[in-house]
Structures are given as structure tokens and as C-alpha cells.
N, C-alpha and C. Protein backbone atom coordinates (compact mmCIF):
# COMPACT_ATOMS: atom_id res chain seq x y z
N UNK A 1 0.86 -1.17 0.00
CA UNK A 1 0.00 0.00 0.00
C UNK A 1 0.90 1.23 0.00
N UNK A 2 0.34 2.06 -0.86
CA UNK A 2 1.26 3.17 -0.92
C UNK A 2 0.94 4.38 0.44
N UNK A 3 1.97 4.84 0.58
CA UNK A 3 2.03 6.10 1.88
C UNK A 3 0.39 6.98 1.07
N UNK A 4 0.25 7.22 -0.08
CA UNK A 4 -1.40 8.24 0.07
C UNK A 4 -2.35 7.24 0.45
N UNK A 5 -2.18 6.15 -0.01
CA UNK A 5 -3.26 4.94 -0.10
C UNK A 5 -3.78 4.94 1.75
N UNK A 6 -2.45 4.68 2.14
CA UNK A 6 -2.43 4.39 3.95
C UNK A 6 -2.74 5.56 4.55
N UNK A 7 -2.68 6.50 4.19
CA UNK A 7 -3.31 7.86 4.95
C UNK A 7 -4.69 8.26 4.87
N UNK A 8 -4.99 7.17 3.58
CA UNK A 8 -6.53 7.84 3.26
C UNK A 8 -7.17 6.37 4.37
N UNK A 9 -6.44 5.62 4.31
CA UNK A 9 -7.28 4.43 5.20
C UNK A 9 -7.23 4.95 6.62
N UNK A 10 -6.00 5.37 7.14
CA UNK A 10 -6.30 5.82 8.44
C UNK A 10 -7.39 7.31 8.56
N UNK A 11 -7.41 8.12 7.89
CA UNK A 11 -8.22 8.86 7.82
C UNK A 11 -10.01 7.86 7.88
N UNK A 12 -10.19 7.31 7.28
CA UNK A 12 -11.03 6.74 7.34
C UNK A 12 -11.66 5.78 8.36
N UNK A 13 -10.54 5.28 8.87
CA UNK A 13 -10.71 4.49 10.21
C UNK A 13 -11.10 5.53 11.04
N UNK A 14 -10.77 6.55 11.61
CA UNK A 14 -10.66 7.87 12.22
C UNK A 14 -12.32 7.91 12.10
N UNK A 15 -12.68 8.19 10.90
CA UNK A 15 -14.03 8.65 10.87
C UNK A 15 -15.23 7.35 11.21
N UNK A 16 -14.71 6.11 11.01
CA UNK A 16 -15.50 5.10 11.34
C UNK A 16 -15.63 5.14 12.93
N UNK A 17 -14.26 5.39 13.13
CA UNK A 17 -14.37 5.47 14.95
C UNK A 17 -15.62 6.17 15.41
N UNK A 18 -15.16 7.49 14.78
CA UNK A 18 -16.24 8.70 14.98
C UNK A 18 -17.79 8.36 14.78
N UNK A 19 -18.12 7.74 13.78
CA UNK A 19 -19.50 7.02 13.51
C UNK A 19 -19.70 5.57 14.22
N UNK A 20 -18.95 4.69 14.78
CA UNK A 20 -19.11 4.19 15.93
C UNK A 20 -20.03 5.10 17.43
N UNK A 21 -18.76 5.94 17.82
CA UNK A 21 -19.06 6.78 18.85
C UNK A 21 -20.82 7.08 18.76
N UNK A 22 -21.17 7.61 17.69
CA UNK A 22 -22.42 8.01 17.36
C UNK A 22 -23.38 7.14 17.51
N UNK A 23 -23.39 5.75 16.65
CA UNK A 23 -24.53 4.51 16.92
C UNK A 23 -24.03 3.95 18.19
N UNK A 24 -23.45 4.22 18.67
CA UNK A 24 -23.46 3.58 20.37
C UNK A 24 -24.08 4.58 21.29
N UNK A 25 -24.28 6.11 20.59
CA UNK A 25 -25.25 7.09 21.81
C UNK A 25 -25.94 6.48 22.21
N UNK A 26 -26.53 6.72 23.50
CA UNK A 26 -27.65 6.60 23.97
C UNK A 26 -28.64 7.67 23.51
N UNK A 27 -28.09 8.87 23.30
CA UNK A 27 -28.73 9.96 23.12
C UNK A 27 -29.10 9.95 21.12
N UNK A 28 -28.05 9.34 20.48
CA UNK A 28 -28.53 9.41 18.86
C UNK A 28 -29.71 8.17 19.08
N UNK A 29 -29.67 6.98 19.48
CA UNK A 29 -30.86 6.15 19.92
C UNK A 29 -32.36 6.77 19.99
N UNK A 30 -32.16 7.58 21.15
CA UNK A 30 -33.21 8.61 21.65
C UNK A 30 -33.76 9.72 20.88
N UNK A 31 -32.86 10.16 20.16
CA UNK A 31 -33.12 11.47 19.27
C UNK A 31 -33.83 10.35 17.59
N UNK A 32 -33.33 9.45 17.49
CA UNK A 32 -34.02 8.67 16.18
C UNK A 32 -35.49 8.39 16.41
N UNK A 33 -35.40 7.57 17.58
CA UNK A 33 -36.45 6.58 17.92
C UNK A 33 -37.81 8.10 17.82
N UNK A 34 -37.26 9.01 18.88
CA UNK A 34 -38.13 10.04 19.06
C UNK A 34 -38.77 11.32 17.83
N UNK A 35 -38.08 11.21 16.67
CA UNK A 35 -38.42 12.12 15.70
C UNK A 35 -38.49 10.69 14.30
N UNK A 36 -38.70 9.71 14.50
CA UNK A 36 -38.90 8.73 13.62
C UNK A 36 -40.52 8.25 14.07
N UNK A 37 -40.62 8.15 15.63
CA UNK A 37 -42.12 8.30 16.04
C UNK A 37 -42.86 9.26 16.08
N UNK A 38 -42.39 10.23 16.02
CA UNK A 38 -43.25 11.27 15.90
C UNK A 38 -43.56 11.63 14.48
N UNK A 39 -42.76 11.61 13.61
CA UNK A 39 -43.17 11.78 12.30
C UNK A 39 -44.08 10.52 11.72
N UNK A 40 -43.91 9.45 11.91
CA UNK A 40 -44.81 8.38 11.91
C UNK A 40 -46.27 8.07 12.67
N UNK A 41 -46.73 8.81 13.83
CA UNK A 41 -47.57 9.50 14.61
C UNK A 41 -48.46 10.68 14.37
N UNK A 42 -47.53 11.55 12.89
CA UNK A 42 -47.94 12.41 12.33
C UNK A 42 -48.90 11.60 11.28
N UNK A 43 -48.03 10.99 10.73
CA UNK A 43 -48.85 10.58 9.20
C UNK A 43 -49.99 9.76 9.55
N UNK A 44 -50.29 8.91 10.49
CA UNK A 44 -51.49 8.31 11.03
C UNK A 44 -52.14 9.06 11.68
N UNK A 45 -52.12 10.38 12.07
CA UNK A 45 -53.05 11.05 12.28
C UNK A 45 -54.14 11.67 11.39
N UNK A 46 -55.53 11.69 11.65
CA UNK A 46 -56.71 11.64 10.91
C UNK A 46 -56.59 13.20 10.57
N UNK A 47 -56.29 14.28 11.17
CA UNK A 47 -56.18 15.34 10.51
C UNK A 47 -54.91 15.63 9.94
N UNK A 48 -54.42 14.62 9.47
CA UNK A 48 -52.73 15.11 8.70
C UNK A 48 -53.56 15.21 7.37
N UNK A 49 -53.12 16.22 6.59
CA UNK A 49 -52.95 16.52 5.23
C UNK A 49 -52.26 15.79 4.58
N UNK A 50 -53.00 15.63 3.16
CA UNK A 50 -52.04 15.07 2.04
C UNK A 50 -50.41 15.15 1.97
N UNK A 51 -50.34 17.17 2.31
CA UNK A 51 -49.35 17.87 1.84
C UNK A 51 -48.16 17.34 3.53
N UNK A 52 -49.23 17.24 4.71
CA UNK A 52 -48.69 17.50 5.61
C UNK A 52 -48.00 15.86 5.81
N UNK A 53 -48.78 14.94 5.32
CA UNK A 53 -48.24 13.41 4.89
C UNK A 53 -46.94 13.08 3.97
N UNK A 54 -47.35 13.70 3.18
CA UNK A 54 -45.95 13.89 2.06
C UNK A 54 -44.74 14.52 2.73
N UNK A 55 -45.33 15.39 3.43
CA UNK A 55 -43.90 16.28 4.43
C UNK A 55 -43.23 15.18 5.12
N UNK A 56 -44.02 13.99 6.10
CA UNK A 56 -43.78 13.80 6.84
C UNK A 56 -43.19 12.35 6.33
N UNK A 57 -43.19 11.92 5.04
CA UNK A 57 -42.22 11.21 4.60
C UNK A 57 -41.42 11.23 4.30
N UNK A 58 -41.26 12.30 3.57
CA UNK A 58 -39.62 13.35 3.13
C UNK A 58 -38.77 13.15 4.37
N UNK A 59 -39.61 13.52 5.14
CA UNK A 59 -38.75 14.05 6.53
C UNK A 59 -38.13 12.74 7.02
N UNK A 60 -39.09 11.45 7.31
CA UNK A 60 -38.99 10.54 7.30
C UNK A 60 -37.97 9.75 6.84
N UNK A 61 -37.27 9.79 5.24
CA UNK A 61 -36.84 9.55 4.54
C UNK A 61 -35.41 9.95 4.39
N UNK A 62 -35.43 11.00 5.08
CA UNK A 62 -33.98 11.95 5.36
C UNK A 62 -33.59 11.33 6.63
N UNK A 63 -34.44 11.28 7.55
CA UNK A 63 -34.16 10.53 8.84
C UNK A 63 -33.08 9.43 8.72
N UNK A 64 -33.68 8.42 7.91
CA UNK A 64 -33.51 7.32 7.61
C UNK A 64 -31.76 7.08 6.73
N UNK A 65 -31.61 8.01 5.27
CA UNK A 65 -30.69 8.30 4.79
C UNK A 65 -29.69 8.86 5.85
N UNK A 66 -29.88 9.65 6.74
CA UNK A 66 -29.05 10.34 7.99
C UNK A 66 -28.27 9.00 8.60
N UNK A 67 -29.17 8.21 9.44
CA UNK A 67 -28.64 6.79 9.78
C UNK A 67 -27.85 6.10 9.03
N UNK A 68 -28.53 5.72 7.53
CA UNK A 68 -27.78 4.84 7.06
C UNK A 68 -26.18 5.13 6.48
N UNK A 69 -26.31 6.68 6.01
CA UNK A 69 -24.92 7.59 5.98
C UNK A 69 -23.76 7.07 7.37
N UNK A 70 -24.45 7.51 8.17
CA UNK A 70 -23.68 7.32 9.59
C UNK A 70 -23.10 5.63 9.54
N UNK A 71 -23.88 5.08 8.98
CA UNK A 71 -23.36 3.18 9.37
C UNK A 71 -22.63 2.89 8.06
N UNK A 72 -22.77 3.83 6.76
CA UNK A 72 -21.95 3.65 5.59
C UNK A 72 -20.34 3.86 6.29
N UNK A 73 -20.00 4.98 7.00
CA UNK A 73 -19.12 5.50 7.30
C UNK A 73 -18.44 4.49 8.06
N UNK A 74 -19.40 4.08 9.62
CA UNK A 74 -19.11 2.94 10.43
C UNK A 74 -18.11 2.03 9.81
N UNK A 75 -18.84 1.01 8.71
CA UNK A 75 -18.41 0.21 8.11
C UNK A 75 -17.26 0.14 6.98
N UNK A 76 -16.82 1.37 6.40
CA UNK A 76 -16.14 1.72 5.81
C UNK A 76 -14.82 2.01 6.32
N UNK A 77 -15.18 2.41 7.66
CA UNK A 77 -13.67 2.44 8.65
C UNK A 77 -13.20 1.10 9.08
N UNK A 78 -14.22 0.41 9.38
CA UNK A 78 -13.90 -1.27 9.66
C UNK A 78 -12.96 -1.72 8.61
N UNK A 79 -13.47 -1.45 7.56
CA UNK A 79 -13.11 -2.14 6.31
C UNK A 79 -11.59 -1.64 5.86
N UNK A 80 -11.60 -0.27 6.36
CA UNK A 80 -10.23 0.43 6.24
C UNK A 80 -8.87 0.11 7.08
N UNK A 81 -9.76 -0.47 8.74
CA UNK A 81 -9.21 -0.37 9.50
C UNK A 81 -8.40 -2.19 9.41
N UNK A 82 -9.23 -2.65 8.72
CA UNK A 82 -9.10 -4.43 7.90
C UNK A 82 -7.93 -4.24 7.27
N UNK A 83 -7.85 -3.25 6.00
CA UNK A 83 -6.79 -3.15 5.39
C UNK A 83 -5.44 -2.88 6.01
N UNK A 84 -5.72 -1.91 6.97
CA UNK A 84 -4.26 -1.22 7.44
C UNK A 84 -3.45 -2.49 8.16
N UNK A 85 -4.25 -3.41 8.35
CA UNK A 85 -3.72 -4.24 9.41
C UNK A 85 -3.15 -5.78 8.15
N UNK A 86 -4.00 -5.86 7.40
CA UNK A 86 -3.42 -6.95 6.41
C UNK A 86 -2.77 -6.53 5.55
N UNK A 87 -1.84 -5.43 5.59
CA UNK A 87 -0.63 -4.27 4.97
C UNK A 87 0.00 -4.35 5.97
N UNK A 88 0.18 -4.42 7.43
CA UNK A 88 1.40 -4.65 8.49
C UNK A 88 1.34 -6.06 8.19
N UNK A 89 0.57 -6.82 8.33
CA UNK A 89 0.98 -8.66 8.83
C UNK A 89 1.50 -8.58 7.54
N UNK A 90 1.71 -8.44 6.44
CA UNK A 90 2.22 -8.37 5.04
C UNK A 90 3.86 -7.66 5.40
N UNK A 91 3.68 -6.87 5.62
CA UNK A 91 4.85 -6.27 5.59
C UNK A 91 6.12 -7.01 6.66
């Protein structure tokens, strides 16, 4: 592995750490669960609007992309953090 190659992996491990830290909150847990039910609480409600339904999937939907961003990252540092290490036992 070349010296840019290995900097961009540790950089990356770095940020997987960082998105670890995050899905282990207690508090990102709390903040999902709580604006993923409530927007879902919205849309089953009998006076939600079409417009105000559609909002509340968007919103929904971003929620969701937010998370899965965060566990792209997670896993991507794993995967980085895989490499850096089967580049030492190599070396």
C-alpha cells in the first residue's frame, strides 16, 4: 500500500471510529427513535394533510438516509481499518 493509499485508510478508520461513537449514543438512539415516532404519529393522524403526509415522509426519509450515511461510514472504517492491518501482517 502506498504512503497516500495508507493515509486515506487511516483517515477513514478515524471517521469510522467517529460514527461508531455516534450509533453507540444513547442519546442518537433517543433522538431517532423520538423524531422517527413522531413523524410516523404524524402521518397516522386523521387530521394530517395530504401535503402534511408527504412532508412527513420526506422528513422521514432523510431521517432514515441520515442513519444509514452514519453506518456507511461505520463500516467503511472497519473495512479500512481491515486493510491497514493486512498491509502490516504483510509487511
Amino acid at each position: 500500500m502506498n504512503p497516500e493509499d495508507e493515509r486515506l485508510r487511516l483517515v477513514e478508520r478515524e471517521r469510522g471510529a467517529e460514527a461508531q461513537k455516534i450509533i453507540d449514543s444513547t442519546v442518537w438512539h433517543e433522538s431517532y427513535e423520538l423524531l422517527a415516532n413522531d413523524l410516523n404519529a404524524r402521518m397516522l393522524s386523521v387530521s394530517c394533510s395530504d401535503e402534511e403526509t408527504l412532508q412527513c415522509k420526506k422528513d422521514l426519509l432523510a431521517l432514515h438516509k441520515v442513519k444509514k450515511n452514519i453506518e456507511n461510514v461505520l463500516v467503511t472504517g472497519e473495512l479500512a481499518n481491515k486493510q491497514l492491518e493486512d498491509n502490516r501482517d504483510v509487511s
